[in-house]
C-alpha atoms as a PDB file:
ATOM      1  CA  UNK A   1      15.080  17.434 -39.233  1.00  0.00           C
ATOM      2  CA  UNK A   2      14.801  13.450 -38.418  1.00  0.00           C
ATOM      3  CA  UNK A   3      12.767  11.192 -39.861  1.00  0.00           C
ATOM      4  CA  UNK A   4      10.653  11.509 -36.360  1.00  0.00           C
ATOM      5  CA  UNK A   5      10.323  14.610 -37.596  1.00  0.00           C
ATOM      6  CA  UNK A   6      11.936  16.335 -34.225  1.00  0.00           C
ATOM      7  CA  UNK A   7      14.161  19.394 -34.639  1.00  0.00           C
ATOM      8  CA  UNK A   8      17.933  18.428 -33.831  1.00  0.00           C
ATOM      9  CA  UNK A   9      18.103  22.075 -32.033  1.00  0.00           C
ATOM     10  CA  UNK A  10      15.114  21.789 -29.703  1.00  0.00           C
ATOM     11  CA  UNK A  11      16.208  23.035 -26.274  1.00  0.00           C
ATOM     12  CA  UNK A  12      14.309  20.455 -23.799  1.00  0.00           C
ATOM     13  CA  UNK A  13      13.924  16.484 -24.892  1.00  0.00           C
ATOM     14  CA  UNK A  14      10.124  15.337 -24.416  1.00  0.00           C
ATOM     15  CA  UNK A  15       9.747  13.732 -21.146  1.00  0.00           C
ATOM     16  CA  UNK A  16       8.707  13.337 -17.946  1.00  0.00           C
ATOM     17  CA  UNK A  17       7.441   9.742 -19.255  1.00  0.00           C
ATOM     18  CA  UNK A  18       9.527   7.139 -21.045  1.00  0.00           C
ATOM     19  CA  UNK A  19       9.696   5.550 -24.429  1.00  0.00           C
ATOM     20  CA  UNK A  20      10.833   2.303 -24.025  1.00  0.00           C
ATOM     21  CA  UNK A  21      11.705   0.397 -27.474  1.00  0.00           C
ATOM     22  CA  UNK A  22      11.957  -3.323 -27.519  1.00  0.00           C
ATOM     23  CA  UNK A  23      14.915  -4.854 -29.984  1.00  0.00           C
ATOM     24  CA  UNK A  24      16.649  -7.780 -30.784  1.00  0.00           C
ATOM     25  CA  UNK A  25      17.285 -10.177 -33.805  1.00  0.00           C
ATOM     26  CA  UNK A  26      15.177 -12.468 -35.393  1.00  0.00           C
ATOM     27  CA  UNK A  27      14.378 -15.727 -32.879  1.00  0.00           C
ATOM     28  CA  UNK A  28      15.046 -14.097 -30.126  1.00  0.00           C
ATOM     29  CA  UNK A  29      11.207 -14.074 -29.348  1.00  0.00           C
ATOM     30  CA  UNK A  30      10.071 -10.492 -29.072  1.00  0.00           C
ATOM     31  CA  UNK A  31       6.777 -10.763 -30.080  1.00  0.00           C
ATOM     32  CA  UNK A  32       6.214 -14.014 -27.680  1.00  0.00           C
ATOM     33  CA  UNK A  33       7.763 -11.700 -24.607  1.00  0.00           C
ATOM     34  CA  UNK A  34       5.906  -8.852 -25.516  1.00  0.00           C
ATOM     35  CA  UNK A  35       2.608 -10.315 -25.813  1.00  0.00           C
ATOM     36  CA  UNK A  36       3.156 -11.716 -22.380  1.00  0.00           C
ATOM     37  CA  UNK A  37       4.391  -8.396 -20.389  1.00  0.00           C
ATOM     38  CA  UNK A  38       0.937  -6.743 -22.614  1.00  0.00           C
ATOM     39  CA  UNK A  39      -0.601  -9.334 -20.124  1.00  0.00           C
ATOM     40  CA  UNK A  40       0.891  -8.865 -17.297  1.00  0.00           C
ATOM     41  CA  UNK A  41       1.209  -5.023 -16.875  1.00  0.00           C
ATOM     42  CA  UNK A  42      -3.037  -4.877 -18.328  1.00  0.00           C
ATOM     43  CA  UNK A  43      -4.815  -2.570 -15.763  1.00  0.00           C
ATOM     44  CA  UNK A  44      -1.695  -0.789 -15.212  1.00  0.00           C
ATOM     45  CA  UNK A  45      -2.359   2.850 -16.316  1.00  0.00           C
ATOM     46  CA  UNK A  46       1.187   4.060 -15.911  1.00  0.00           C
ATOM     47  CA  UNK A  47       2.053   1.618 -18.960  1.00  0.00           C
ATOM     48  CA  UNK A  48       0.803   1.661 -22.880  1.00  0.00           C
ATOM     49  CA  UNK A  49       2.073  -0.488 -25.353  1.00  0.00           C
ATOM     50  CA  UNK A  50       2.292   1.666 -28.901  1.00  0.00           C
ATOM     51  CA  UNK A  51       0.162   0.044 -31.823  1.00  0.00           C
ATOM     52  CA  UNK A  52       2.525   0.315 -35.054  1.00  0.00           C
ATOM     53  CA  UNK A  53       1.648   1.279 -38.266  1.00  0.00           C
ATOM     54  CA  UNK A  54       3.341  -0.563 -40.826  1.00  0.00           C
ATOM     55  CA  UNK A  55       3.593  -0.655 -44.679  1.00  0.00           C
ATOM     56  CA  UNK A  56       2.866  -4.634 -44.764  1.00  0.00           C
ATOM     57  CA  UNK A  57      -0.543  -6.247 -44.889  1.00  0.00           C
ATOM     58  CA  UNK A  58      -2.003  -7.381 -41.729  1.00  0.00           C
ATOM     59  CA  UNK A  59      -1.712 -11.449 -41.984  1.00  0.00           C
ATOM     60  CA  UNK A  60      -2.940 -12.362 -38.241  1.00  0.00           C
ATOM     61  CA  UNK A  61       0.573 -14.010 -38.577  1.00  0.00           C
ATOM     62  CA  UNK A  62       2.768 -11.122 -37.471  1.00  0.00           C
ATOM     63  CA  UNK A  63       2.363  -8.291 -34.852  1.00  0.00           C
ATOM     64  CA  UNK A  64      -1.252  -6.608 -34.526  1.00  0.00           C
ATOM     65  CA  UNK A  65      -0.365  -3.592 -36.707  1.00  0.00           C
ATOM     66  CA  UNK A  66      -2.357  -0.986 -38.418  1.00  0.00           C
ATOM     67  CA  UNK A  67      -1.162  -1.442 -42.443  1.00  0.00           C
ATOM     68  CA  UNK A  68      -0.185   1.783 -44.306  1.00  0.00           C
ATOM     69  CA  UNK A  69       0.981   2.251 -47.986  1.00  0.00           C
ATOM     70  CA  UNK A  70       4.400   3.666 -48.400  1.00  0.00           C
ATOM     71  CA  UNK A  71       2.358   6.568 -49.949  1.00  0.00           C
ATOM     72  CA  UNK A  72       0.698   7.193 -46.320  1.00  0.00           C
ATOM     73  CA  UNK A  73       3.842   6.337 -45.176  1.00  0.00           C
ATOM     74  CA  UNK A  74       5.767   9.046 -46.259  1.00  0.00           C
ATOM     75  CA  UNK A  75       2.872  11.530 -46.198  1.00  0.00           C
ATOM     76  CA  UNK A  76       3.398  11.096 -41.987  1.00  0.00           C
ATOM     77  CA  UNK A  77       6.926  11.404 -42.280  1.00  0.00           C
ATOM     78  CA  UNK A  78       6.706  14.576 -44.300  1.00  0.00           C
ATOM     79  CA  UNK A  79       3.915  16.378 -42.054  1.00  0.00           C
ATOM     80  CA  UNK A  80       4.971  15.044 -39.014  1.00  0.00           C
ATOM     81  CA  UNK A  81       2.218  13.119 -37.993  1.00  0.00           C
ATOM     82  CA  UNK A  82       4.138  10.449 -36.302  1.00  0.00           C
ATOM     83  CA  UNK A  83       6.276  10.125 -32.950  1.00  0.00           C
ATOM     84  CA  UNK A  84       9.180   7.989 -34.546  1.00  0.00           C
ATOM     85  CA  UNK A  85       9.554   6.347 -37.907  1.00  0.00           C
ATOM     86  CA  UNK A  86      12.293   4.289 -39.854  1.00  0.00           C
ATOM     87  CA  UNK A  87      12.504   1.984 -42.607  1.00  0.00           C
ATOM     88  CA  UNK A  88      14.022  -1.459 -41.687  1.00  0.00           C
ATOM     89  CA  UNK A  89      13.518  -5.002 -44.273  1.00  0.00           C
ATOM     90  CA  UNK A  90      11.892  -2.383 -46.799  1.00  0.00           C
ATOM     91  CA  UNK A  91       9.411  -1.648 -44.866  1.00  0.00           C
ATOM     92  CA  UNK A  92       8.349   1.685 -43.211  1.00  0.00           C
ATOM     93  CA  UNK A  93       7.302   1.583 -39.602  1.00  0.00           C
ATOM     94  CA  UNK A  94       5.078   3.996 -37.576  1.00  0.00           C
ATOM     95  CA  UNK A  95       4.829   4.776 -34.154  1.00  0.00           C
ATOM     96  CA  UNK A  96       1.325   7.210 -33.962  1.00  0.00           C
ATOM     97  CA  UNK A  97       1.621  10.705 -32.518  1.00  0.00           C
ATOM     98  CA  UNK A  98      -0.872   9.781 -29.390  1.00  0.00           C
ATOM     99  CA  UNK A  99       2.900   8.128 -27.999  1.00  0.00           C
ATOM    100  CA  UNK A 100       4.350  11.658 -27.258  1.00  0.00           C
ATOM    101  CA  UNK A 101       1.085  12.617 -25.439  1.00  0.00           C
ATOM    102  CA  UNK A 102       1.105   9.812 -23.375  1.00  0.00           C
ATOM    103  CA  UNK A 103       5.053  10.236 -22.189  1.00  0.00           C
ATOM    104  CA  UNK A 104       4.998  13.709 -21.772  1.00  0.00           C
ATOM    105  CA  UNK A 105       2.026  13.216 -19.273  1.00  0.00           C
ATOM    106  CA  UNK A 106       4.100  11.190 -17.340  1.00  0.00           C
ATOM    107  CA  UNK A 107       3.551   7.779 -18.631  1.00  0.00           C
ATOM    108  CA  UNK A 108       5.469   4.656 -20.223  1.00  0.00           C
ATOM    109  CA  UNK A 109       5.116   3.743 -23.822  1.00  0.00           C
ATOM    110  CA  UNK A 110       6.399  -0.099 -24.870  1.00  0.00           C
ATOM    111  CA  UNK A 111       7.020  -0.467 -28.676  1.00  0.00           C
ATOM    112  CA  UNK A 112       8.294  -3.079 -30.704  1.00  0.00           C
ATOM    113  CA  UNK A 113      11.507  -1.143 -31.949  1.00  0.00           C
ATOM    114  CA  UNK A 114      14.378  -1.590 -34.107  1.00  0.00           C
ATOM    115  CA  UNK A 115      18.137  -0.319 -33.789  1.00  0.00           C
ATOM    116  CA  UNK A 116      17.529   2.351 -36.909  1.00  0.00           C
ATOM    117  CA  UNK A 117      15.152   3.883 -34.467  1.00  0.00           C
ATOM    118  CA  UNK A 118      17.448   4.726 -31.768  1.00  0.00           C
ATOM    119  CA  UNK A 119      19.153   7.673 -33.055  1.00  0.00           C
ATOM    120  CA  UNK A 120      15.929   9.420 -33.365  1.00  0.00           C
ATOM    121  CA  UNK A 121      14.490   7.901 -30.228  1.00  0.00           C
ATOM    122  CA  UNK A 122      17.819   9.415 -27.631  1.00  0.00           C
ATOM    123  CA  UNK A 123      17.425  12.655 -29.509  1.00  0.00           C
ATOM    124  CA  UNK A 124      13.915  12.907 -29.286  1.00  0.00           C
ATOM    125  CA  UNK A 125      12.960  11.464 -25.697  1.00  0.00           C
ATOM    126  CA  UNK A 126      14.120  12.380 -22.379  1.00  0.00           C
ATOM    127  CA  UNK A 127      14.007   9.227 -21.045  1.00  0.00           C
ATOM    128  CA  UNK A 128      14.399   6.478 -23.172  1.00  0.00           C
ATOM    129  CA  UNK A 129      14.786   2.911 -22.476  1.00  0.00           C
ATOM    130  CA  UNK A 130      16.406   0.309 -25.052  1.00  0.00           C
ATOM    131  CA  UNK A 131      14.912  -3.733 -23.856  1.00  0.00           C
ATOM    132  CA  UNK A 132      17.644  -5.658 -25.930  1.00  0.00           C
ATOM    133  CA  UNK A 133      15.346  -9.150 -26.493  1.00  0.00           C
ATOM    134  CA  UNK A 134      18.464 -11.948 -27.415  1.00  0.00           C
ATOM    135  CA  UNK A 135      20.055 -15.775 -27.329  1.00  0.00           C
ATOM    136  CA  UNK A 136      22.733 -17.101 -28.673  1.00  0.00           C
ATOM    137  CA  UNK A 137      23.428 -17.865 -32.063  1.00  0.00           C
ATOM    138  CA  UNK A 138      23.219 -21.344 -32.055  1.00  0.00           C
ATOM    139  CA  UNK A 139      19.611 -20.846 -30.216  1.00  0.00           C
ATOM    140  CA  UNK A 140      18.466 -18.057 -32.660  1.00  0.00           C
ATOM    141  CA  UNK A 141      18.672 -20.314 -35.450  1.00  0.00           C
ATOM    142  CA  UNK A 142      17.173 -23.181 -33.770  1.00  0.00           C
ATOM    143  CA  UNK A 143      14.290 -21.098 -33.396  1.00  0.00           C
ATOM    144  CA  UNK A 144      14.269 -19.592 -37.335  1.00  0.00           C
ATOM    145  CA  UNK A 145      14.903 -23.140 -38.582  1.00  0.00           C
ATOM    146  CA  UNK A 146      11.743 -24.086 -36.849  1.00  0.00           C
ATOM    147  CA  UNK A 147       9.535 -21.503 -38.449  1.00  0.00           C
ATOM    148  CA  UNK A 148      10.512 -23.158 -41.673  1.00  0.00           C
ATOM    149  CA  UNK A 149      10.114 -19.951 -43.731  1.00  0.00           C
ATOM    150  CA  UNK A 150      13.734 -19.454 -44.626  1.00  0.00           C
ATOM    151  CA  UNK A 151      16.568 -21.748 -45.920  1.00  0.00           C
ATOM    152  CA  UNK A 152      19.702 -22.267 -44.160  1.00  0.00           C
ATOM    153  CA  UNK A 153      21.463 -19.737 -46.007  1.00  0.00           C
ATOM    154  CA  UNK A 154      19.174 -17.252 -45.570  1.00  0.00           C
ATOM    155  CA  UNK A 155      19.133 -17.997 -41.935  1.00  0.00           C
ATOM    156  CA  UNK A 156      22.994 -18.138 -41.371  1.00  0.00           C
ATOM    157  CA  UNK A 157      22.682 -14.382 -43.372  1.00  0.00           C
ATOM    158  CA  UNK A 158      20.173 -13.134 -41.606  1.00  0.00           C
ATOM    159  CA  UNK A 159      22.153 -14.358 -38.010  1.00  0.00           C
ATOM    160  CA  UNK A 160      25.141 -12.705 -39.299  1.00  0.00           C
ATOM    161  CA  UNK A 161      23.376  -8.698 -39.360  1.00  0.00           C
ATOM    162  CA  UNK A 162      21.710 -10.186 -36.102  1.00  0.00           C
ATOM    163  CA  UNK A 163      21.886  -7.756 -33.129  1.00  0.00           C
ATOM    164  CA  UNK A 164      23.149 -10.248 -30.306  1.00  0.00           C
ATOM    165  CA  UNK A 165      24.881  -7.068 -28.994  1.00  0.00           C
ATOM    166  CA  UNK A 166      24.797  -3.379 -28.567  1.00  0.00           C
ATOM    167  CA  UNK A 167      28.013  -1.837 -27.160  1.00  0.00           C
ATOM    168  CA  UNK A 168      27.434   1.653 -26.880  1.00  0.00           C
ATOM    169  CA  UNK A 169      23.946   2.372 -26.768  1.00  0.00           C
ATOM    170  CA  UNK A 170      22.738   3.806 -23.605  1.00  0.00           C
ATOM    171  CA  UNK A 171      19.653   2.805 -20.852  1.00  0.00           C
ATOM    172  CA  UNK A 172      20.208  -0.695 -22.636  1.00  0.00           C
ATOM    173  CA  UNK A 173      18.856  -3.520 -20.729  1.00  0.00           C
ATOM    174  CA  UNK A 174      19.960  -7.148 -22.179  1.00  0.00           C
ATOM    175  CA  UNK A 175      17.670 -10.055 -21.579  1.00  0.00           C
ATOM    176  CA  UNK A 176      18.873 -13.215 -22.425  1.00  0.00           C
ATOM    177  CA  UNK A 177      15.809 -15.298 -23.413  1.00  0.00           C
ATOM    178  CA  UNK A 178      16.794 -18.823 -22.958  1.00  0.00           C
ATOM    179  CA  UNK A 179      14.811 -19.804 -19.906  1.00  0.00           C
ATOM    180  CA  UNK A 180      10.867 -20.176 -20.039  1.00  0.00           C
ATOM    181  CA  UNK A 181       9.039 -16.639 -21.029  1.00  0.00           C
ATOM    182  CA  UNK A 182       7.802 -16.256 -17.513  1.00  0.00           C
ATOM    183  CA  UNK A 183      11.465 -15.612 -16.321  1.00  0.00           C
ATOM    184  CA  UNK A 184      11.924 -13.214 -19.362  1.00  0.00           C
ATOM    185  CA  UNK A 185       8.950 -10.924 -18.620  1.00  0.00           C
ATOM    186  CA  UNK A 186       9.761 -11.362 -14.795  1.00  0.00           C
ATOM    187  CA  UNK A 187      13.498  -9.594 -15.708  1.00  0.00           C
ATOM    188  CA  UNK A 188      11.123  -7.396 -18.545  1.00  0.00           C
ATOM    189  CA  UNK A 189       9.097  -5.429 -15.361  1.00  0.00           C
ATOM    190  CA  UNK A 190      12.256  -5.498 -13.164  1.00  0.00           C
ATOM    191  CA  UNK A 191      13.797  -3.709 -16.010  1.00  0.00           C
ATOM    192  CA  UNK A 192      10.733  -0.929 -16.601  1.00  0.00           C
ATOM    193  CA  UNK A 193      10.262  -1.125 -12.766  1.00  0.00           C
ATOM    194  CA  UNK A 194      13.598  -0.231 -11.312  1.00  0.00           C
ATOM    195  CA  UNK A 195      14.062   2.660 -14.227  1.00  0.00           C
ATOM    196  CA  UNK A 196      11.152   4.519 -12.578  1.00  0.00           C
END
């Protein structure tokens, strides 16, 4: 049993919908791109973007999340009262059960991911989709030394676990966010549009 709490010898992968899961390191502007396609795909009812639940206040400073102790945490784990979980940065994420109704009637969830999701995520779904959010170094850290939350060392660690790339992994789509975030979400909805 995964942590998604899916059975490893179920015969038929939960589909016809799609799970897509949005990655990327640090900088790279996820949240930024995400908010953005949330805006441009609104009235859309083939699309639903997956409200996490995650064992970290709510700080209006980071995602809109719904906060969870690790108690509640593992209490969905155990019973199964999640689509996909992981633990990433010591914390555990949550993505809620309603996700796996809404793909297997045919629609498109969008969820802020994270690469120690996948492996649940391609044995789980029929159909999922990995949006690889990512810049080059020298940009990431531009961006993370602007924040001004970390030191320099902490930045040039964090840059060196970053995920600029993802050999391997399949139904990856790489955006390269250097440009302005209009011409990010444009290649975004090509992306989710030309998968259909």
């Amino acid at each position: 049993m995964t942590e998604s709490g899916h059975s490893g010898n179920a015969i038929s992968k939960l589909g016809p919908g799609r799970l897509v899961l949005v990655v990327g390191p640090s900088g790279a502007g996820k949240d930024t791109l995400m908010n953005s396609l949330r805006e441009r795909l609104a009235g859309d009812a083939n699309f639903r973007f997956a409200r996490r639940r995650i064992t970290r206040p709510a700080d209006g400073a980071t995602e809109t999340h719904d906060p969870i102790t690790d108690a509640d945490y593992e209490k969905a784990v155990r019973s199964g009262d999640c689509a996909l979980s992981w633990r990433a940065h010591g914390l555990g994420y949550i993505l809620p059960k309603s996700v796996d109704g809404f793909i297997a009637s045919g629609g498109t969830v969008i969820a802020n991911g994270s690469r120690r999701a996948l492996a649940d995520a391609f044995e789980k779904y029929a159909n999922p989709v990995v949006l690889l959010i990512t810049a080059p170094k020298a940009v990431l850290a531009e961006r993370l030394a602007a924040r001004g939350r970390e030191t320099r060392q902490s930045i040039d660690q964090r840059l060196k676990r970053a995920d600029i790339d993802m050999p391997g992994v399949p139904n990856l789509v790489r955006i390269e966010n250097t440009g302005t975030v209009a011409s990010a979400v444009n290649s975004m909805v090509t992306a989710l549009t030309s998968t259909d």
